[in-house]
C-alpha atoms as a PDB file:
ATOM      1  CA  UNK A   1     -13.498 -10.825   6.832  1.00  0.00           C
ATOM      2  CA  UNK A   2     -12.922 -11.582  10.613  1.00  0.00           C
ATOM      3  CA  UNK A   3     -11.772  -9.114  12.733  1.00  0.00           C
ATOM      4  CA  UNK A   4      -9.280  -8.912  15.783  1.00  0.00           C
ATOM      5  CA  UNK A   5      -8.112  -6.889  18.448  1.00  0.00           C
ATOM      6  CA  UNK A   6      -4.762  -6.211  18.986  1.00  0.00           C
ATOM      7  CA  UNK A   7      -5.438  -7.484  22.563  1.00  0.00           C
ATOM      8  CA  UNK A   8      -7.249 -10.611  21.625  1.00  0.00           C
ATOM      9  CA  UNK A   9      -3.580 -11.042  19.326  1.00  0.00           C
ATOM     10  CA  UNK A  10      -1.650 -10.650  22.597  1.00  0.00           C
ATOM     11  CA  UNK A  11      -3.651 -12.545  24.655  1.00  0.00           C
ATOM     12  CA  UNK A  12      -3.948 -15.588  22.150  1.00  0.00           C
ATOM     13  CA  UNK A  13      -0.856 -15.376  19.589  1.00  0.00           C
ATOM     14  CA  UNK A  14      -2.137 -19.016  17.966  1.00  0.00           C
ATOM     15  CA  UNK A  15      -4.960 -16.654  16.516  1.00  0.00           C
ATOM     16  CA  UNK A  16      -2.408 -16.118  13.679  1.00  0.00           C
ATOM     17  CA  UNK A  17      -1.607 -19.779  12.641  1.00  0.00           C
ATOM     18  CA  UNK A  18      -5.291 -19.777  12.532  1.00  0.00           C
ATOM     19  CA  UNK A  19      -5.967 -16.446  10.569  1.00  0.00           C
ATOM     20  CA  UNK A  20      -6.345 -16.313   6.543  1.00  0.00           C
ATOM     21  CA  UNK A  21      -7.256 -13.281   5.835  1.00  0.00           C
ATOM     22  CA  UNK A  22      -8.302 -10.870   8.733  1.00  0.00           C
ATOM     23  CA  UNK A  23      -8.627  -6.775   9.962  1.00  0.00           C
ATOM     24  CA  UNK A  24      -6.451  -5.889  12.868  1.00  0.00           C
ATOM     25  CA  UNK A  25      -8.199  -3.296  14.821  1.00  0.00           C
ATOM     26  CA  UNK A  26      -6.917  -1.150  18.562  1.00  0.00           C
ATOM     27  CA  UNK A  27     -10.880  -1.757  19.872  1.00  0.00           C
ATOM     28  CA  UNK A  28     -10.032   0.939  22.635  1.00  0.00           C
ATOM     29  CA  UNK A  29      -8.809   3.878  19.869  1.00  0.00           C
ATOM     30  CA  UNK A  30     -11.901   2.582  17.548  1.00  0.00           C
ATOM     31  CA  UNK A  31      -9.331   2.174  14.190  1.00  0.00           C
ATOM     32  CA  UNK A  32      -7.992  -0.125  11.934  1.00  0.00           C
ATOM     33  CA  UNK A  33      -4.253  -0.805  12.335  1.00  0.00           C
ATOM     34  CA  UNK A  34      -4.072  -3.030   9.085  1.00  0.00           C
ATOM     35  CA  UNK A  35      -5.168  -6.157   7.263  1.00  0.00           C
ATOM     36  CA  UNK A  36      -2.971  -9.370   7.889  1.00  0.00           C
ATOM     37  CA  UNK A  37      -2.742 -11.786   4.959  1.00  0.00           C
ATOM     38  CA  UNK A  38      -1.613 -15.342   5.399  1.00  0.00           C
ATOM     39  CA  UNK A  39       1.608 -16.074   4.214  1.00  0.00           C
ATOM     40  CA  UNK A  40      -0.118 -18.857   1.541  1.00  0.00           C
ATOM     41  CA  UNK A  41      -1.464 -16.137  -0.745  1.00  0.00           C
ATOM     42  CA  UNK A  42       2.075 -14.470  -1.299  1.00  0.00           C
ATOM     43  CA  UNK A  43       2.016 -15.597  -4.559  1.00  0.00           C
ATOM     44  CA  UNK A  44      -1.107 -14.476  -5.572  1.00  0.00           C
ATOM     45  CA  UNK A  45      -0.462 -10.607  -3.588  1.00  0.00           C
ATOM     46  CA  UNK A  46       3.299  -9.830  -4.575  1.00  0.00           C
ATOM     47  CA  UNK A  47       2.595  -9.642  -7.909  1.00  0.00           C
ATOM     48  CA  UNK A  48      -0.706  -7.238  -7.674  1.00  0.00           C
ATOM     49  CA  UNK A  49       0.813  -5.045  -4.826  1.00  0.00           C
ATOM     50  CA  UNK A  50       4.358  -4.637  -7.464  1.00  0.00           C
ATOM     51  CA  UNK A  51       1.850  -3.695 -10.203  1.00  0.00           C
ATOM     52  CA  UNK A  52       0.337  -1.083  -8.226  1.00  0.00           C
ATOM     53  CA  UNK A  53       3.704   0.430  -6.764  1.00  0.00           C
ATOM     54  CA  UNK A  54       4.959   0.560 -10.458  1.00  0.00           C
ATOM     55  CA  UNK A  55       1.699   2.432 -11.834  1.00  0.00           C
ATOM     56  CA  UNK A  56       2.176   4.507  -8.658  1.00  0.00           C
ATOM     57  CA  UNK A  57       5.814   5.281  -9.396  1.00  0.00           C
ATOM     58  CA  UNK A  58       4.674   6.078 -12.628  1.00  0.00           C
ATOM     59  CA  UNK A  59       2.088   8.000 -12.220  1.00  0.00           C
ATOM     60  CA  UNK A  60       4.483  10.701  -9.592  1.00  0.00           C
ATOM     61  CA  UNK A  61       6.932  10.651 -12.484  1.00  0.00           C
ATOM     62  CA  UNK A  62       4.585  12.013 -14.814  1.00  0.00           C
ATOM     63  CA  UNK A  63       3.569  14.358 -12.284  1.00  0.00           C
ATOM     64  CA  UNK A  64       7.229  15.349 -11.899  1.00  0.00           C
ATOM     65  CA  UNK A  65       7.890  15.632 -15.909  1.00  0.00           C
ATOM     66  CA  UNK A  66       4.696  17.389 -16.157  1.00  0.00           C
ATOM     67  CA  UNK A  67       5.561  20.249 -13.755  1.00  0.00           C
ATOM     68  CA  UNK A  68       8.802  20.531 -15.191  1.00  0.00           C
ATOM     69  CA  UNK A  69       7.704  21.110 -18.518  1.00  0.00           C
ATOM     70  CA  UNK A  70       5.954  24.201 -17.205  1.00  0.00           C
ATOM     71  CA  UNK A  71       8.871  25.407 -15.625  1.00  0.00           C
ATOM     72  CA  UNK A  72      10.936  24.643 -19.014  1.00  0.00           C
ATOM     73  CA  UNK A  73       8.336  26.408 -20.826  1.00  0.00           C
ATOM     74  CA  UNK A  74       7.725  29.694 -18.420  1.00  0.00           C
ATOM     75  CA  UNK A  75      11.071  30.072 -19.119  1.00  0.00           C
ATOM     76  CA  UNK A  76      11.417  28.945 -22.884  1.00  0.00           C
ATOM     77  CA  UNK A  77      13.992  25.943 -22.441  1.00  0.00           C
ATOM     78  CA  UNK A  78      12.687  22.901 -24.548  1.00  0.00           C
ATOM     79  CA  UNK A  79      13.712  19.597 -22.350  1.00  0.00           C
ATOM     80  CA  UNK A  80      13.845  17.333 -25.202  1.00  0.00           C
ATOM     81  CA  UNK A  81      11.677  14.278 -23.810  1.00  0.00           C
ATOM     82  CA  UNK A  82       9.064  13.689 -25.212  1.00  0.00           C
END
């Protein structure tokens, strides 16, 4: 994966007609700001990323119905989900 600076981005803004895939890094702060993904593989990336925020959505609900059994049952009260 190439890399960039945000600078080299600011300096140079046909970088991103040119980019595929790339990391966008602050060089001076030593992080990673993010990833940019060319527009072309949107159809190949919106499905995956809406599979992942379902099974994350999910996943916290479970969470949720799970710790409200346990207050249901600490204080006897049967929900009725199953």
């Amino acid at each position: 994966m190439i890399t960039y600076g945000v600078t080299d981005i600011q300096n140079k803004p046909s970088l991103i007609k040119a980019m595929d895939v790339a990391q966008i890094i602050d060089k001076r702060k030593h992080t990673t700001l993010g990833y940019f993904i060319s527009s072309k593989y949107d159809n190949l990336i919106k499905p995956i990323i809406e599979k992942i925020d379902r099974e994350e959505k999910l996943s916290k609900l479970k969470k949720l119905k799970q710790h409200q059994d346990l207050e249901f049952s600490e204080l006897g009260v049967d929900d009725g989900i199953k």
